[in-house]
Protein backbone atom coordinates (compact mmCIF):
# COMPACT_ATOMS: atom_id res chain seq x y z
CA UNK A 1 101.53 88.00 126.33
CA UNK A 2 100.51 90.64 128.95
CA UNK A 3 97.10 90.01 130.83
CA UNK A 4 95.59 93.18 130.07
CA UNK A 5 92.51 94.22 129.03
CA UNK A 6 92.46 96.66 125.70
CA UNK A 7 89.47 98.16 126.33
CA UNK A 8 88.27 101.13 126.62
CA UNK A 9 85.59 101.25 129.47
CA UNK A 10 82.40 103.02 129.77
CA UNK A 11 83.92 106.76 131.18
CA UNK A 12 87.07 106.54 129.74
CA UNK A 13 88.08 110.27 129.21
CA UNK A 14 88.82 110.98 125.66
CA UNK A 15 92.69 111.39 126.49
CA UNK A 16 93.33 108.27 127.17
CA UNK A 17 91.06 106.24 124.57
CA UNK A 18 93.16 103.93 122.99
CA UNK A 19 95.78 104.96 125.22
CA UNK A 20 97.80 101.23 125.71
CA UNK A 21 101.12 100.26 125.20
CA UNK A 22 101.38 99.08 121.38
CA UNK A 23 102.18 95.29 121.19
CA UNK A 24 104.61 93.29 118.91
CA UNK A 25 102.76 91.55 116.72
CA UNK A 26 104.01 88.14 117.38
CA UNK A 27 102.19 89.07 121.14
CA UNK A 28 99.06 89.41 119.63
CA UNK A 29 96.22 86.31 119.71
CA UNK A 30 93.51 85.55 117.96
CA UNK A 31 91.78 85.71 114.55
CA UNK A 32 91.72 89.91 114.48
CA UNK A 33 95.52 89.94 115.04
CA UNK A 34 96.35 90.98 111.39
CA UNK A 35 93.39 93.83 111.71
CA UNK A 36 94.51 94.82 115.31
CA UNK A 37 97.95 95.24 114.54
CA UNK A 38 97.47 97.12 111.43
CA UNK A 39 94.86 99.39 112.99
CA UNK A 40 97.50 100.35 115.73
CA UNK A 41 100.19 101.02 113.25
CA UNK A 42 97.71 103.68 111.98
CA UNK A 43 97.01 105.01 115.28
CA UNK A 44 100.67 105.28 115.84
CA UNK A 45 101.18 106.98 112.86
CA UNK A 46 99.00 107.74 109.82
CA UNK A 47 101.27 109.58 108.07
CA UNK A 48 104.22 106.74 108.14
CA UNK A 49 102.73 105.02 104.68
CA UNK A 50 105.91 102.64 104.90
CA UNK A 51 104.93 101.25 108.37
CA UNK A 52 101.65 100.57 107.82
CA UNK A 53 102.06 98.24 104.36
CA UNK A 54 104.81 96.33 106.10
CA UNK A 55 103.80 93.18 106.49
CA UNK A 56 104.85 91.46 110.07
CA UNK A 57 106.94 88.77 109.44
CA UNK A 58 104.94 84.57 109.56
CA UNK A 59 101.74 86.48 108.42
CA UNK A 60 100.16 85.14 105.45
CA UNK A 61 100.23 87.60 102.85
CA UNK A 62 96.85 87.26 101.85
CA UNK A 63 95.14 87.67 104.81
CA UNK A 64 97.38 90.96 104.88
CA UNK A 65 95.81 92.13 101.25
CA UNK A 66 92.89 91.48 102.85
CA UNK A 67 93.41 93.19 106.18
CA UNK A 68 94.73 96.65 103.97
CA UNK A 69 91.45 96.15 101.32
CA UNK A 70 89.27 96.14 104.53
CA UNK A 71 91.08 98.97 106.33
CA UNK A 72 90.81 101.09 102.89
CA UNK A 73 87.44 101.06 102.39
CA UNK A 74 86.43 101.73 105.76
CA UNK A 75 88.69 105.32 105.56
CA UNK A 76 87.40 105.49 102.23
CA UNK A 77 84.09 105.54 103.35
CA UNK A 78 85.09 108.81 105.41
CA UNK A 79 85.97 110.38 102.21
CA UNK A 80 83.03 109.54 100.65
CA UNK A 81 80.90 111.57 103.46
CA UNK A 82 83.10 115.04 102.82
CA UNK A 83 82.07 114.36 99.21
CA UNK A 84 78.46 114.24 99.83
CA UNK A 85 78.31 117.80 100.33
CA UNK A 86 79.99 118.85 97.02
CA UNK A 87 79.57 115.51 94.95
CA UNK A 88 76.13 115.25 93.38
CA UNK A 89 73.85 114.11 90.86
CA UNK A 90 73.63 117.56 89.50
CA UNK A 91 77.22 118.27 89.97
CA UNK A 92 78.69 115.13 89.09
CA UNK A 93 75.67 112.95 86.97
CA UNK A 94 77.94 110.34 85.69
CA UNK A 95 81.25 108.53 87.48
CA UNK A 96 84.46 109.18 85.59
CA UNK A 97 87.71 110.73 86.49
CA UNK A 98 88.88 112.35 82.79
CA UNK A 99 86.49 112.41 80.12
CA UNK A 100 87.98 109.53 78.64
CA UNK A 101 86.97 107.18 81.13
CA UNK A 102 82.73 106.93 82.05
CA UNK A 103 82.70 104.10 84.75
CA UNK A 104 79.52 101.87 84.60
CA UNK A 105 78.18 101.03 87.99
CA UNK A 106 77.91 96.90 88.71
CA UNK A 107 76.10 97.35 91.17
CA UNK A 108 72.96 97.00 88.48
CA UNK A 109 72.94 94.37 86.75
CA UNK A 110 73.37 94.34 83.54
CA UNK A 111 75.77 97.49 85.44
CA UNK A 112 75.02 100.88 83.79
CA UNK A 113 75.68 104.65 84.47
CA UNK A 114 74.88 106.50 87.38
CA UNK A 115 75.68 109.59 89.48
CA UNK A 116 78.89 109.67 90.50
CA UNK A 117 77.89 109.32 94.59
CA UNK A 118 76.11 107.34 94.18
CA UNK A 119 78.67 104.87 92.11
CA UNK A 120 81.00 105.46 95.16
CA UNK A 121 78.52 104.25 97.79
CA UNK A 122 77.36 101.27 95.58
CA UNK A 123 81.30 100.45 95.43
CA UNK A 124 81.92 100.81 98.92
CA UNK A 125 78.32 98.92 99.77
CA UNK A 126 79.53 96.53 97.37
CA UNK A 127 83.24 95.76 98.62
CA UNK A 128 82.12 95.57 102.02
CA UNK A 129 79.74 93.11 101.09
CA UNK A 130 82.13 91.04 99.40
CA UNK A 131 84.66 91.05 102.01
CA UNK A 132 82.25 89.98 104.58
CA UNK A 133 80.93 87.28 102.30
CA UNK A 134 81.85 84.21 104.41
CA UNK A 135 81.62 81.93 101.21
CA UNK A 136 84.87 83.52 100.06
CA UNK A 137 86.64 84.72 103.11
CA UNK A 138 85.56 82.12 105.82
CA UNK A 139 88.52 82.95 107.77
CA UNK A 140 90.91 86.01 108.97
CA UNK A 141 93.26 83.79 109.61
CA UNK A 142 94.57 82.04 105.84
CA UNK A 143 92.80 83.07 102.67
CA UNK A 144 92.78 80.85 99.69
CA UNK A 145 94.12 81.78 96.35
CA UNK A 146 90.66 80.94 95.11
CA UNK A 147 89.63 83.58 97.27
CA UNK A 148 92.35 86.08 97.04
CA UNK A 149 91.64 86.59 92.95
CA UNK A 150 88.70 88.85 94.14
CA UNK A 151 91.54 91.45 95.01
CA UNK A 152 92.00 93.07 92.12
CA UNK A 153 88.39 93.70 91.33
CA UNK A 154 88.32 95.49 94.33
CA UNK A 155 91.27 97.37 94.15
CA UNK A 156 90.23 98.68 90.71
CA UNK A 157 86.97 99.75 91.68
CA UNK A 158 88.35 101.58 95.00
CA UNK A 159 90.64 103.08 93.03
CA UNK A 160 88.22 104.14 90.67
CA UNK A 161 86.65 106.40 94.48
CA UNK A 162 90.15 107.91 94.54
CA UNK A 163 90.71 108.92 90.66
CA UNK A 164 86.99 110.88 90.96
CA UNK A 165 87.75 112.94 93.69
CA UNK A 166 91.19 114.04 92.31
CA UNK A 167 89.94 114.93 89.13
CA UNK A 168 86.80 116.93 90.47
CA UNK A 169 86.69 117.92 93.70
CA UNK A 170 90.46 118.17 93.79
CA UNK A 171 90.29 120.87 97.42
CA UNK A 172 88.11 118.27 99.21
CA UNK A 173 91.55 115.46 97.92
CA UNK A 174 93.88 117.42 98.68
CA UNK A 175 92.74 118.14 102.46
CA UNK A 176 91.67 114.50 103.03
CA UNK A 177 94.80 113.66 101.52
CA UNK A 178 96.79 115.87 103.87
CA UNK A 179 95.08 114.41 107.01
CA UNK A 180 95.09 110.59 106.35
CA UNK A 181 98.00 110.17 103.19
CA UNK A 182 95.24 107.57 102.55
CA UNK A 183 95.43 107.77 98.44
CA UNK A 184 99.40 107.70 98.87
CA UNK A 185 99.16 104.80 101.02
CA UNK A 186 96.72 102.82 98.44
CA UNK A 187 98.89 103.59 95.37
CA UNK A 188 101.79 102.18 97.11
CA UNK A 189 99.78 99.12 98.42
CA UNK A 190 98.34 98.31 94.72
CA UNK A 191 101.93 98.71 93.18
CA UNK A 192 103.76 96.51 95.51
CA UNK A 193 100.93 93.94 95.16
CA UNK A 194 100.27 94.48 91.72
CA UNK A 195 96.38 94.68 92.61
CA UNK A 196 95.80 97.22 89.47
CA UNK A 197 97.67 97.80 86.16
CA UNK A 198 100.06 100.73 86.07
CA UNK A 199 97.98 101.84 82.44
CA UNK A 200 94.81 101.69 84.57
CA UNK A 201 96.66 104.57 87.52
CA UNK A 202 95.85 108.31 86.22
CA UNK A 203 96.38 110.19 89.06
C-alpha cells in the first residue's frame, strides 16, 4: 500500500480536491475500506450504476448492504432539500405515492399520518439513526445476520422517499435523476438483494 496521505489540506484549490490516484480495493486498510472504496467508485463515475453495486471480491456482503444503505440515504438526503422548496404541508399534507397507498409515519409512535416532508425527513432522521446505532451495527467491518434483517425495513421506507417524488414532483425526479442515476441505482441494488418485494416497486 502506497504511503500517501488522502487528504485534502487546508488551501487545496478546488481542482484538485479529491484529486488522488483511485486504489484497488484489496490496497485499502482499515474499518472505512468498504465506505472509501464505494465512495470513490461514485466519484469516478456516478452515472456507471453497474460499478458502483459491484461488490469487491473477500468483502462481506453485508457490510456491503450496509455500506450502499448508508451511501443512499446520505444522497437521498440531497433530494430531500430540492424537495423542500416544492414539497409541503399544503402541497403535499399526507405521504403517499398513488392514491392507493397513504404511508403512516413510524416515526410516532403508535406511527400515524403526516405531511409528506416531513415523513421523508423523519425516514431519513430515522435510518440514519438506526445505522449508527452501535447496538446493531458495532462494526464496519462483519455485520451479523441478526443485524442485517434491519435491511429491508430500511430499504422499504427509502424507497417509499423515491416513489413520492416520482409521483408528485415528477420535474424535480427527473433532474435529480439525470444528475446522480441515484433511483436507478437503488432499484437495481434492492432487486439484486431482494431488500423490497417486486409487488411493493410502483415506479
Amino acid at each position: 500500500m502506497s504511503g500517501s496521505v488522502r487528504r485534502n489540506r487546508p488551501g487545496t484549490p478546488n481542482a484538485e480536491i479529491n484529486a488522488w490516484k483511485p486504489q484497488e480495493f484489496k490496497d485499502m486498510e482499515g474499518a472505512l475500506s468498504a465506505q472509501q472504496f464505494l465512495q470513490q467508485t461514485i466519484a469516478a463515475d456516478i452515472t456507471d450504476v453497474a460499478a458502483i453495486l459491484q461488490q469487491p471480491d473477500g468483502q462481506d456482503p453485508n457490510v456491503w448492504r450496509y455500506e450502499q444503505l448508508r451511501q443512499f440515504t446520505m444522497e437521498l438526503g440531497l433530494l430531500t432539500a430540492r424537495l423542500d422548496e416544492f414539497c409541503t404541508s399544503a402541497t403535499c399534507p399526507q405521504m403517499k405515492a398513488t392514491d392507493e397507498w397513504i404511508y403512516l409515519c413510524a416515526a410516532h409512535s403508535p406511527p400515524k399520518e403526516c405531511c409528506a416532508i416531513d415523513y421523508i425527513i423523519h425516514t431519513i432522521d430515522w435510518t440514519t439513526a438506526m445505522l449508527n446505532n452501535s447496538k446493531l451495527f458495532h462494526s464496519r467491518v462483519t455485520i451479523d445476520k441478526s443485524s442485517a434483517k434491519h435491511f429491508q425495513s430500511i430499504a422499504r421506507r427509502l424507497y417509499r422517499v423515491f416513489a413520492h417524488a416520482y409521483f408528485h414532483h415528477y420535474e424535480v425526479f427527473v433532474e435529480f435523476e439525470r444528475e446522480r442515476r441515484l433511483c436507478e441505482r437503488f432499484t437495481k441494488f434492492i432487486n439484486q438483494t431482494r431488500l423490497v418485494a417486486s409487488k411493493l416497486q410502483i415506479i
